[in-house]
C-alpha atoms as a PDB file:
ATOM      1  CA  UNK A   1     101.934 149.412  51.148  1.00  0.00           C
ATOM      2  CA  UNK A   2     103.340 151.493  48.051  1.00  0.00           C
ATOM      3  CA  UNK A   3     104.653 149.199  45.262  1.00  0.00           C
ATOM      4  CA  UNK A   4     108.122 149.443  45.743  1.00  0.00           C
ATOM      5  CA  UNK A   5     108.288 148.474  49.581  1.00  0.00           C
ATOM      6  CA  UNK A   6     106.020 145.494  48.438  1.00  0.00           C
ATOM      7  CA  UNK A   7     108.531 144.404  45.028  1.00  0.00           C
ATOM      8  CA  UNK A   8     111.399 144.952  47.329  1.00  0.00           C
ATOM      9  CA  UNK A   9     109.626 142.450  50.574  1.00  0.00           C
ATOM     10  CA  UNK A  10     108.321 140.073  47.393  1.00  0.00           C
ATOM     11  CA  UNK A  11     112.367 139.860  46.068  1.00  0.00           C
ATOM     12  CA  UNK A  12     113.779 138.907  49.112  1.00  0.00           C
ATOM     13  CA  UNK A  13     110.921 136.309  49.990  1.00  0.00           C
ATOM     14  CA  UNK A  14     111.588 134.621  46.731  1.00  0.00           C
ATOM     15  CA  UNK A  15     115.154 134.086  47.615  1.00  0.00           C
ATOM     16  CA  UNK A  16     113.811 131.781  49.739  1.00  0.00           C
ATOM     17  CA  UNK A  17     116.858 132.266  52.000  1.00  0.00           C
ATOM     18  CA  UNK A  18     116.480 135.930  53.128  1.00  0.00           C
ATOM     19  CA  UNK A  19     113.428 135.748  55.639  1.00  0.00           C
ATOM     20  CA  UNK A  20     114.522 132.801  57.500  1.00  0.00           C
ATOM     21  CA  UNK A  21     118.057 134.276  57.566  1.00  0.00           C
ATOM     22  CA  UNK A  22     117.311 137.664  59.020  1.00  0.00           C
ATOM     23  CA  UNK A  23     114.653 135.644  61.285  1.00  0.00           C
ATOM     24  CA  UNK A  24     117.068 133.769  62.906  1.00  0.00           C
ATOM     25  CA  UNK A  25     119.627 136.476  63.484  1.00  0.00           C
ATOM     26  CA  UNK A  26     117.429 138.037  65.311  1.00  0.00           C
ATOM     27  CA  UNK A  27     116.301 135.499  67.437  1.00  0.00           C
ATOM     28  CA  UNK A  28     120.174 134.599  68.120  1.00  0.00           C
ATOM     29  CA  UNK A  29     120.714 138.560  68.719  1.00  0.00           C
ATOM     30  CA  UNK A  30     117.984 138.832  71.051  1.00  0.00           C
ATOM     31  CA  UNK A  31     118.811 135.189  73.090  1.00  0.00           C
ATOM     32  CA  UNK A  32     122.542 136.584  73.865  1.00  0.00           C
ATOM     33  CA  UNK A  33     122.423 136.348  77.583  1.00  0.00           C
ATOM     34  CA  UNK A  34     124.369 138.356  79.894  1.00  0.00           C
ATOM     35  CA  UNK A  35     126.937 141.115  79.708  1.00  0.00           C
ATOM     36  CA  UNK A  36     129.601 138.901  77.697  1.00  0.00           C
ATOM     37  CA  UNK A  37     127.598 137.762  74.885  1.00  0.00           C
ATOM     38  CA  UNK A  38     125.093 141.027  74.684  1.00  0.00           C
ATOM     39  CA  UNK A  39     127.207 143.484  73.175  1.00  0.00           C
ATOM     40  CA  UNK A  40     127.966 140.217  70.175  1.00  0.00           C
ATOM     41  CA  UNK A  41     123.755 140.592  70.221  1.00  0.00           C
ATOM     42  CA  UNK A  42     123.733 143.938  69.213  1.00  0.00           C
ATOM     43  CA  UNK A  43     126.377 143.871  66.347  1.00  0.00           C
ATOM     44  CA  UNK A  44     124.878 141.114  64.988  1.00  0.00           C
ATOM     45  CA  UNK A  45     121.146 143.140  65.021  1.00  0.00           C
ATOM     46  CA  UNK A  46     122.983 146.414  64.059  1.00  0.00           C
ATOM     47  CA  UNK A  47     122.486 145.870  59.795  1.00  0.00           C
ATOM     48  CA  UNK A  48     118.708 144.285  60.657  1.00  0.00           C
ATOM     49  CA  UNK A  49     117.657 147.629  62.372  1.00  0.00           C
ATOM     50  CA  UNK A  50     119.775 149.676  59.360  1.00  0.00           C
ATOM     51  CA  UNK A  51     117.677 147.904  56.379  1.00  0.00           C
ATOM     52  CA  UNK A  52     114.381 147.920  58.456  1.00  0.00           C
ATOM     53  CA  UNK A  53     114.972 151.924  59.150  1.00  0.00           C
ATOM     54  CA  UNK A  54     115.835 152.202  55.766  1.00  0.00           C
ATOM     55  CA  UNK A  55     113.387 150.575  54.319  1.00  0.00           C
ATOM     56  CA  UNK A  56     110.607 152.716  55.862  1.00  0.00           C
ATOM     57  CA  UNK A  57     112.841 155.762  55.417  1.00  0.00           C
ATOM     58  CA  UNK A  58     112.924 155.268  51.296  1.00  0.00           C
ATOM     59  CA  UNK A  59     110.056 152.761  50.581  1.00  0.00           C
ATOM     60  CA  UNK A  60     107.161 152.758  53.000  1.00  0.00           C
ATOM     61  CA  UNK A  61     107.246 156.266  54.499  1.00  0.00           C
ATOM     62  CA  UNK A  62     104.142 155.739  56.615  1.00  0.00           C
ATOM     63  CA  UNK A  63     106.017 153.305  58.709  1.00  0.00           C
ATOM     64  CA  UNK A  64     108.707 156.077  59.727  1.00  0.00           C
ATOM     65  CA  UNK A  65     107.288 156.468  63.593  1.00  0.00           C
ATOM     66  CA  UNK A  66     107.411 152.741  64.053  1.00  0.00           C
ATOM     67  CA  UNK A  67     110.858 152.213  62.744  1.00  0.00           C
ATOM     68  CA  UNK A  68     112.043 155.610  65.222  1.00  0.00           C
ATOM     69  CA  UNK A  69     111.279 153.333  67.856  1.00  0.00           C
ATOM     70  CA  UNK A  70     114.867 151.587  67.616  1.00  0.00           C
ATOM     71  CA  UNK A  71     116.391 154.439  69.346  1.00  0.00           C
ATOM     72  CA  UNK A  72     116.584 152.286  72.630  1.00  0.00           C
ATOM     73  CA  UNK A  73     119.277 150.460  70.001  1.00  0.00           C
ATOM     74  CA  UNK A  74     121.372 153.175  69.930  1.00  0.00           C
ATOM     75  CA  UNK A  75     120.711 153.822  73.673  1.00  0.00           C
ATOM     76  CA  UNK A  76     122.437 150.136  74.279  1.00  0.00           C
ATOM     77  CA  UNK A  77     124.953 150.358  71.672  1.00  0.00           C
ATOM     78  CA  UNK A  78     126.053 153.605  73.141  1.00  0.00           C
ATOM     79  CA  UNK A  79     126.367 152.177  76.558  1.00  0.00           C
ATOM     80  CA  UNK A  80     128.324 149.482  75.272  1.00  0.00           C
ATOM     81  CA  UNK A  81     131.036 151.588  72.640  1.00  0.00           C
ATOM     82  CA  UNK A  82     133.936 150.451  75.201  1.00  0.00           C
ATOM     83  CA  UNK A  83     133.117 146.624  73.849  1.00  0.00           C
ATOM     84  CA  UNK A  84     133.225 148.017  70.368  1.00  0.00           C
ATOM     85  CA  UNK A  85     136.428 149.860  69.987  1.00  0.00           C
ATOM     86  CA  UNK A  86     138.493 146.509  69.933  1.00  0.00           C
ATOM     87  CA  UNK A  87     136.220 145.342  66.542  1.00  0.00           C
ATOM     88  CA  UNK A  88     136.374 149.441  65.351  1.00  0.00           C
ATOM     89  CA  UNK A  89     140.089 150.075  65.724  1.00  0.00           C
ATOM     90  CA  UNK A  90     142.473 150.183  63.016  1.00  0.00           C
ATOM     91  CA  UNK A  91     144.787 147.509  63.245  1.00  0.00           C
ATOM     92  CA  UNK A  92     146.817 148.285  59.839  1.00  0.00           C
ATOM     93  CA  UNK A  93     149.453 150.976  58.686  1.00  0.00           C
ATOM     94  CA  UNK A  94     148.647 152.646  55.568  1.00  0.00           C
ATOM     95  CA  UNK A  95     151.254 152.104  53.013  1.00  0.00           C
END
């Protein structure tokens, strides 16, 4: 692993918050059952898949073709934009 994907993991395991907190959003994410809770799943996992493809994007290159495999993501999210647009639309009037 080159040094800066392992001082980056080694940061945010010495928060001692971090792991367990990404950890458990994705086990809630992945336990949303049914259509009314599964589009909540995949906002919820939508910055977890960002920082992981990231991550192997800018710090561990060789990891690129695993991290590709979250296209099925933006598969599901796709088929489920009409449940977004309330959380997406402006609500405000510029001044």
């Amino acid at each position: 692993m080159p040094a800066g994907a392992l001082a980056f993991a080694d940061a945010l395991m010495k928060t001692g918050y971090m792991f367990p907190l990404i950890s458990g959003t994705q086990l809630v994410a992945s336990a949303a059952p049914g259509k009314p809770l599964r589009a909540i799943g995949l906002a919820l996992i939508a910055p977890i898949i960002v920082g992981i493809v990231t991550f192997h994007a800018f710090l561990a290159p060789s990891g690129a073709a695993w991290a590709s495999s979250f296209w099925f993501w933006n598969y599901l999210a796709w088929s489920y934009r009409n449940a977004f647009r309330p959380m997406l639309a402006m609500r405000t009037k510029p001044a």
